[in-house]
Structure formats: structure tokens, C-alpha cells
N, C-alpha and C. Protein backbone atom coordinates (compact mmCIF):
# COMPACT_ATOMS: atom_id res chain seq x y z
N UNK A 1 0.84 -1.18 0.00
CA UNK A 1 0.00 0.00 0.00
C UNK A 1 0.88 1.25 0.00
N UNK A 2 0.68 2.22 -0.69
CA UNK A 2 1.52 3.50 -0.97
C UNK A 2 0.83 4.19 0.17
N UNK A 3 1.89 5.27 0.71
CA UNK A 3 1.63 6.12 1.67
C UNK A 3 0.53 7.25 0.76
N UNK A 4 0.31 8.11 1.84
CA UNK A 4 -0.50 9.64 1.46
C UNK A 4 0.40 10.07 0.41
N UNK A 5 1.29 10.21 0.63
CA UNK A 5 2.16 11.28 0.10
C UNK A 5 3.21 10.93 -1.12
N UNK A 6 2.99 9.37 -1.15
CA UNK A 6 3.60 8.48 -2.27
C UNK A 6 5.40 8.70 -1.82
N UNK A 7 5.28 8.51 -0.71
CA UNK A 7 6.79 8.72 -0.15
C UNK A 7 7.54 7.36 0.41
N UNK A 8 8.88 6.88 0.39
CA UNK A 8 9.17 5.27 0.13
C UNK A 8 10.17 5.96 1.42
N UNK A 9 9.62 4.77 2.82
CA UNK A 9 10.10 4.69 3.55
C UNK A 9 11.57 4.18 3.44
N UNK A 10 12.32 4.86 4.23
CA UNK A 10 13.82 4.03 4.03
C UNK A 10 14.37 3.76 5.28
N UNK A 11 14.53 2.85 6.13
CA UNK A 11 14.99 2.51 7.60
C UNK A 11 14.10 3.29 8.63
N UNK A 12 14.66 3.92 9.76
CA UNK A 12 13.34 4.44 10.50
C UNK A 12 13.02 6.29 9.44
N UNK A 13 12.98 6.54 8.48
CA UNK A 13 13.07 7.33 8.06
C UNK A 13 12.37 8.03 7.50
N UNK A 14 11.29 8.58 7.24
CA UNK A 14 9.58 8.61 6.51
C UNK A 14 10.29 8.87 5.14
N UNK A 15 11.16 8.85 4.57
CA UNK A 15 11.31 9.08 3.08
C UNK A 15 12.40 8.89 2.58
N UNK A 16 13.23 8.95 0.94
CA UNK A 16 14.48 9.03 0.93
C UNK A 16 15.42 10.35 0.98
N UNK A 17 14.71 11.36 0.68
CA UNK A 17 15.22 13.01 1.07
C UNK A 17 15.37 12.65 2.00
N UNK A 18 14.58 12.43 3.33
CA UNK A 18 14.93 12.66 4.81
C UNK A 18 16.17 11.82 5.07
N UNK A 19 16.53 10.68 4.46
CA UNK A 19 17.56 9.79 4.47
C UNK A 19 18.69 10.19 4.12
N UNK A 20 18.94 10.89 3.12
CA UNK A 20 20.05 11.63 2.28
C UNK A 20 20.04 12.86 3.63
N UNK A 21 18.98 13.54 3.75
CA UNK A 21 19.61 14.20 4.45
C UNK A 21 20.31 14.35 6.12
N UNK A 22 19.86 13.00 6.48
CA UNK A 22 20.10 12.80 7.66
C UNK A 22 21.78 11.73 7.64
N UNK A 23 22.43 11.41 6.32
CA UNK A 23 23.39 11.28 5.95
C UNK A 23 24.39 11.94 5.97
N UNK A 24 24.38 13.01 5.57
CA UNK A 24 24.16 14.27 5.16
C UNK A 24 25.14 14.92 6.20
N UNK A 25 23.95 15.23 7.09
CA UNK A 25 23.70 15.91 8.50
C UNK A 25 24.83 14.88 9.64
N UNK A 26 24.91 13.65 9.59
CA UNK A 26 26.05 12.79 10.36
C UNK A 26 27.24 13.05 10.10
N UNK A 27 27.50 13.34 8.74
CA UNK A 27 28.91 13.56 8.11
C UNK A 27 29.21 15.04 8.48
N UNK A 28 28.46 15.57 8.40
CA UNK A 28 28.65 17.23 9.04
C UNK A 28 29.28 17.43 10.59
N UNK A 29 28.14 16.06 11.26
CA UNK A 29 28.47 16.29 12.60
C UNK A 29 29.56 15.72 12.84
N UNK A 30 30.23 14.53 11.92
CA UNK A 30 31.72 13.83 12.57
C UNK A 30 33.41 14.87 11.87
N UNK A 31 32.56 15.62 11.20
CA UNK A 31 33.45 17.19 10.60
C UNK A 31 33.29 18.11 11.53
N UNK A 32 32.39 18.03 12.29
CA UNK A 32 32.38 19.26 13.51
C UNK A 32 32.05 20.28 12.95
N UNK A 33 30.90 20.71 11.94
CA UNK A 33 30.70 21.66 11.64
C UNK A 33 29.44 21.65 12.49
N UNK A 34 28.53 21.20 12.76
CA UNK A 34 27.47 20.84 13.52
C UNK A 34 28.28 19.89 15.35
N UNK A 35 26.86 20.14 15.88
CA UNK A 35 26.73 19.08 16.99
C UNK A 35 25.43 19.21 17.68
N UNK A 36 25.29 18.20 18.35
CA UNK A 36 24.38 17.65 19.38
C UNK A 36 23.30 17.33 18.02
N UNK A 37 23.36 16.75 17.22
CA UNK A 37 22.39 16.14 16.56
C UNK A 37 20.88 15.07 16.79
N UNK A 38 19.96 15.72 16.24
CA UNK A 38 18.97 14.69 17.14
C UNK A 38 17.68 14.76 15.97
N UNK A 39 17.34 13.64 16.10
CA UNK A 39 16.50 13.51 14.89
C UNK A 39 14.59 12.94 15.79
N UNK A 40 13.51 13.51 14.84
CA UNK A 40 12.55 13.54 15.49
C UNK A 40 12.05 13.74 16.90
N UNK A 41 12.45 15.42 16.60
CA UNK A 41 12.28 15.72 18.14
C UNK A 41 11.01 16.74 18.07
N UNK A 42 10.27 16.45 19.57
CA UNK A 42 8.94 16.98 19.62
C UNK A 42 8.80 18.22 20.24
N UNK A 43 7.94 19.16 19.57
CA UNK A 43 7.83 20.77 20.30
C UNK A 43 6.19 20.54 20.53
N UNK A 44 6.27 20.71 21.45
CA UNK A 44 4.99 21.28 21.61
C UNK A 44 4.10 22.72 21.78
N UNK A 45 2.97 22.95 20.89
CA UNK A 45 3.01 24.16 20.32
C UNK A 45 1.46 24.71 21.53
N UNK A 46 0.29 23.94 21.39
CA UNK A 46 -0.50 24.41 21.69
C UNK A 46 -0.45 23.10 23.10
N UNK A 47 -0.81 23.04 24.55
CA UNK A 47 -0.93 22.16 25.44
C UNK A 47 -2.50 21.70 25.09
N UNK A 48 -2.50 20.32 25.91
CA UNK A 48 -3.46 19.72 26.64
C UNK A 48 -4.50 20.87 26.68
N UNK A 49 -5.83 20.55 26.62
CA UNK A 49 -7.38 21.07 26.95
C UNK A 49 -8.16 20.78 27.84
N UNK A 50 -8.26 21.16 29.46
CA UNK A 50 -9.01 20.36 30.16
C UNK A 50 -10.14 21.54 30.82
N UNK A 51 -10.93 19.96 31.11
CA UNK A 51 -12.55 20.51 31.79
C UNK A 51 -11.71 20.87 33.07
N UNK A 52 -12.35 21.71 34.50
CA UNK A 52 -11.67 22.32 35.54
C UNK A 52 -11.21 21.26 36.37
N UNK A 53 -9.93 21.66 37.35
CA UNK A 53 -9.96 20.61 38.05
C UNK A 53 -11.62 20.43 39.17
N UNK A 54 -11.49 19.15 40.01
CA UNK A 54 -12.80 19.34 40.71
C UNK A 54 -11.93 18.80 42.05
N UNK A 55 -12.15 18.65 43.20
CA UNK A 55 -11.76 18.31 44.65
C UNK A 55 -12.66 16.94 44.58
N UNK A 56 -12.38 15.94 45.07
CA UNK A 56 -12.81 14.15 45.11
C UNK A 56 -13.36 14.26 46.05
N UNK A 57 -14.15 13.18 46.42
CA UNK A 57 -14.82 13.13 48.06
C UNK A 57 -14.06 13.00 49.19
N UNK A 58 -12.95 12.36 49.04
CA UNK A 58 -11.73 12.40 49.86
C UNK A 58 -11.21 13.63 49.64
N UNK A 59 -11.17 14.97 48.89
CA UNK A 59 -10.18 15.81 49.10
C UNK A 59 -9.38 16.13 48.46
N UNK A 60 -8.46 15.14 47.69
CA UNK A 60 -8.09 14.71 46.17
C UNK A 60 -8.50 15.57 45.26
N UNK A 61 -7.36 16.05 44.65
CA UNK A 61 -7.91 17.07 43.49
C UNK A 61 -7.68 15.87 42.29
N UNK A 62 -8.71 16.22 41.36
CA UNK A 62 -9.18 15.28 40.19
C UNK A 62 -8.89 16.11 38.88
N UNK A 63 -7.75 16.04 38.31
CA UNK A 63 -7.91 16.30 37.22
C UNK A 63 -8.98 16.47 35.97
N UNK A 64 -9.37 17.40 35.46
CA UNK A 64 -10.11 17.70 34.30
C UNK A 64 -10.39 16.83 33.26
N UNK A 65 -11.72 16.27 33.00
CA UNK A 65 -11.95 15.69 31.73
C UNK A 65 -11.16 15.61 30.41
N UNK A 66 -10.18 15.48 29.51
CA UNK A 66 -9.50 16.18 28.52
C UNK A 66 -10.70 16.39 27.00
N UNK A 67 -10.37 17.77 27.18
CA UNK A 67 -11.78 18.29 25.96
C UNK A 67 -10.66 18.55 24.48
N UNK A 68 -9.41 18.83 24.61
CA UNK A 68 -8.39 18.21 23.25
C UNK A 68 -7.10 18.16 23.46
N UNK A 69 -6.40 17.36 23.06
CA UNK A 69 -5.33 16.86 23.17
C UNK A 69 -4.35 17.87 22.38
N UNK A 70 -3.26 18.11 23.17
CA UNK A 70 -2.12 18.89 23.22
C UNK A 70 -1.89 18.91 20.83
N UNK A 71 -1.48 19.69 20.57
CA UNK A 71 -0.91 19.89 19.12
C UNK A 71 0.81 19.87 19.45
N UNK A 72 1.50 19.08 18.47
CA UNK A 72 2.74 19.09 18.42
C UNK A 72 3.22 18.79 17.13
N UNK A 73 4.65 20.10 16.85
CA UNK A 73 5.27 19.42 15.58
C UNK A 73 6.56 19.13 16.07
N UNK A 74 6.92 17.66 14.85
CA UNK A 74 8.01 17.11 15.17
C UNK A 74 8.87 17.38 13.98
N UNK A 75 10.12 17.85 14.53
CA UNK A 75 11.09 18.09 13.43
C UNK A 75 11.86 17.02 13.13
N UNK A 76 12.08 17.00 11.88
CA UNK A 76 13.01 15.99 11.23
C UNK A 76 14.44 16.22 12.27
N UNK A 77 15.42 16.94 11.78
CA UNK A 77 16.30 17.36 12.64
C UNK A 77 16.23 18.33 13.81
N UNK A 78 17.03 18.52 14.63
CA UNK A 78 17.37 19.63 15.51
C UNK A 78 19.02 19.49 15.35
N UNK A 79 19.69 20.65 15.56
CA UNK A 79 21.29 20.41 15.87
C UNK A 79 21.64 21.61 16.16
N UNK A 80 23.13 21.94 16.26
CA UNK A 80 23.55 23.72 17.01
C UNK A 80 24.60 23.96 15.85
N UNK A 81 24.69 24.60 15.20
CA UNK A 81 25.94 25.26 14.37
C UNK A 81 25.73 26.85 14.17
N UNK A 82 27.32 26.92 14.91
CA UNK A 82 27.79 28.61 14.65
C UNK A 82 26.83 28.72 16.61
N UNK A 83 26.65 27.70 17.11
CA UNK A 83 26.45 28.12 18.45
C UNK A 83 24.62 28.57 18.58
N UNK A 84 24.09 28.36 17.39
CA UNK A 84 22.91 28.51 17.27
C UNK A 84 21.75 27.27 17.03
N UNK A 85 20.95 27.37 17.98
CA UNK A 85 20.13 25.69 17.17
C UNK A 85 19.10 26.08 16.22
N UNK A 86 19.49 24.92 15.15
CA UNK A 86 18.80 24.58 14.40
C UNK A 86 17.79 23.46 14.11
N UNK A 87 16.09 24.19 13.25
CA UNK A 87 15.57 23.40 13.29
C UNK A 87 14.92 22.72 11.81
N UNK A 88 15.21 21.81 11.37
CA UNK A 88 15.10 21.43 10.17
C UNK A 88 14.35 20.04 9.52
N UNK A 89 13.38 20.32 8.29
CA UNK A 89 12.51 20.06 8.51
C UNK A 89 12.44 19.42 6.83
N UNK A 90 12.56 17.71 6.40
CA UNK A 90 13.44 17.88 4.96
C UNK A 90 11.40 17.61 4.32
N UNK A 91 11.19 18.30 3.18
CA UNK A 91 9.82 18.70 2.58
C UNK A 91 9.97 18.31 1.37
N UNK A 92 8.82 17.28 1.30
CA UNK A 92 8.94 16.76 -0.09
C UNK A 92 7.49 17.64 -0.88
N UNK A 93 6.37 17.83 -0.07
CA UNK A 93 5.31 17.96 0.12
C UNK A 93 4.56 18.91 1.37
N UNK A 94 4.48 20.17 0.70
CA UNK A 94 3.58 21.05 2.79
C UNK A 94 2.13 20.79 2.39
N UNK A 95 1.92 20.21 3.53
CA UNK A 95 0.29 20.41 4.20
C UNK A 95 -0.42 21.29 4.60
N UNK A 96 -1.19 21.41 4.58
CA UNK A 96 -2.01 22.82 5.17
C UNK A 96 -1.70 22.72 6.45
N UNK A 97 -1.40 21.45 7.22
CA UNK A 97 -1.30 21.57 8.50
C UNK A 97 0.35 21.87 8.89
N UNK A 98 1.32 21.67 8.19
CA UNK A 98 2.50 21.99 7.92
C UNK A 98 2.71 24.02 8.43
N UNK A 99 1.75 24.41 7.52
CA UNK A 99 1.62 25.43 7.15
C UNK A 99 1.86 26.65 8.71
N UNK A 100 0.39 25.85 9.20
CA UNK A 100 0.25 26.06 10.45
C UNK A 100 1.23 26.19 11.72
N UNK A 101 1.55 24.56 11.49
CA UNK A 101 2.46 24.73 12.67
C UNK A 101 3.80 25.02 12.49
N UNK A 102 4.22 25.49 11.61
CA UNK A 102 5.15 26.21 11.02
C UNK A 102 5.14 27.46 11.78
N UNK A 103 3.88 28.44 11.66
CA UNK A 103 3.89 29.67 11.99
C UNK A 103 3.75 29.80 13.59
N UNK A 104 2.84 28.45 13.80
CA UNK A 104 3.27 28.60 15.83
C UNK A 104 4.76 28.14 15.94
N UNK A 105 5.20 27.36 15.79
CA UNK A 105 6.90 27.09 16.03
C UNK A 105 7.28 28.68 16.31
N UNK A 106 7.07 29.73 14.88
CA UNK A 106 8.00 31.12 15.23
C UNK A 106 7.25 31.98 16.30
N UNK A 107 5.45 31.63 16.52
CA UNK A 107 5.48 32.63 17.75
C UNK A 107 5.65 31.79 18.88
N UNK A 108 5.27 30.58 19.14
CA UNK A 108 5.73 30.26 20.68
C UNK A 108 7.11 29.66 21.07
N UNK A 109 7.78 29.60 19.90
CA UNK A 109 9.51 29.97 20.50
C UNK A 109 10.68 30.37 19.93
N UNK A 110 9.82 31.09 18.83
CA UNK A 110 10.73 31.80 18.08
C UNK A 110 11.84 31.75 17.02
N UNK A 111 11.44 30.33 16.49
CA UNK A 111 12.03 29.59 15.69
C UNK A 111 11.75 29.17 14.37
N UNK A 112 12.66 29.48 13.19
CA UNK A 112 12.09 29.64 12.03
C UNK A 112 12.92 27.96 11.74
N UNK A 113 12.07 27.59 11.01
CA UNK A 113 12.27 26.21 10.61
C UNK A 113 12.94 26.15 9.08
N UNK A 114 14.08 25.55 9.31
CA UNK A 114 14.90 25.52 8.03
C UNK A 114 14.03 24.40 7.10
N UNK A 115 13.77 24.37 5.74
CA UNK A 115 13.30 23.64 4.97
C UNK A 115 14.26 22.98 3.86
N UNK A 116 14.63 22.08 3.73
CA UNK A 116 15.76 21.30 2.51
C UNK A 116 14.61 20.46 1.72
């Protein structure tokens, strides 16, 4: 069965761009032009949605019903070069939802997402 996006998984990798570039990106880091390399790492943009807490019959505070579940984008890469981190993101294809959390990434932490 072909994915959504007609994209050919390669090891844990959602594609072969992301593969090349996470090749790529290793050889950089054992040149030391890069470091602290880390691949599929999660930001979270918008939290958890809950009904109020309530106090239990015992006293016990009870956590809130969950009315929606937290939004998060995950970047292909993260790494630091020139002392700065980077966040990078390899695009074969943007989504409307891409789109989106693209633009919360730069207001809730200020981070513009490199695209290859």
C-alpha cells in the first residue's frame, strides 16, 4: 500500500530526502561543523485542553476531563551550528497543517524552521 504522500520509507526514516539528508547531516556532525544532533524531536506548540480541576470526596484534586489533546510538531532534525540551534525540517510535500504549525513554532519559540 503506498503512503498519502507516495513517499518510500527508508529505515526508521519517513522518506528518501529525509535519508540523504540525515546522511548528510552525520557527516557534518563527525566534521564538527554541527553538533548535538537529534533527529525527530517533539515541540509542543499548543498544550493539553481540560474541563476544571474538581476536589474528590476524599479531598483529592481530580484532574479535568480532557476536551483536546495537546498539538505538536516534530522536526526531522534539531542540531547547534555557529552556536545557534537549528531546526530542520526535509519537505517533499507542505500540508495545510504543515503550514500552520510552522507559523506557531516562530510565535511560541521563536524559531524559524529551516526547509531542505
Amino acid at each position: 500500500m503506498r503512503s498519502k504522500y507516495h513517499n518510500i520509507r527508508v529505515g526508521k526514516s519517513a522518506s528518501k530526502r529525509e535519508a540523504k539528508r540525515k546522511i548528510a547531516l552525520e557527516q557534518m556532525e563527525r566534521d564538527g561543523e554541527i553538533s548535538d544532533l537529534r533527529c525527530q524531536v517533539p515541540f509542543e506548540l499548543i498544550p493539553v485542553q481540560r474541563e476544571p480541576d474538581t476536589i474528590g470526596p476524599r479531598g483529592g484534586v481530580r484532574k479535568g476531563k480532557v476536551i483536546a489533546h495537546s498539538c505538536k510538531y516534530v522536526a526531522d532534525f534539531v542540531y547547534t551550528q555557529n552556536g545557534e540551534m537549528v531546526v530542520e525540517d526535509s519537505k517533499g510535500f507542505r500540508t495545510e497543517g504543515y503550514g500552520i504549525k510552522k507559523k506557531l513554532m516562530l510565535w511560541r519559540y521563536g524559531i524559524r524552521i529551516k526547509e531542505t
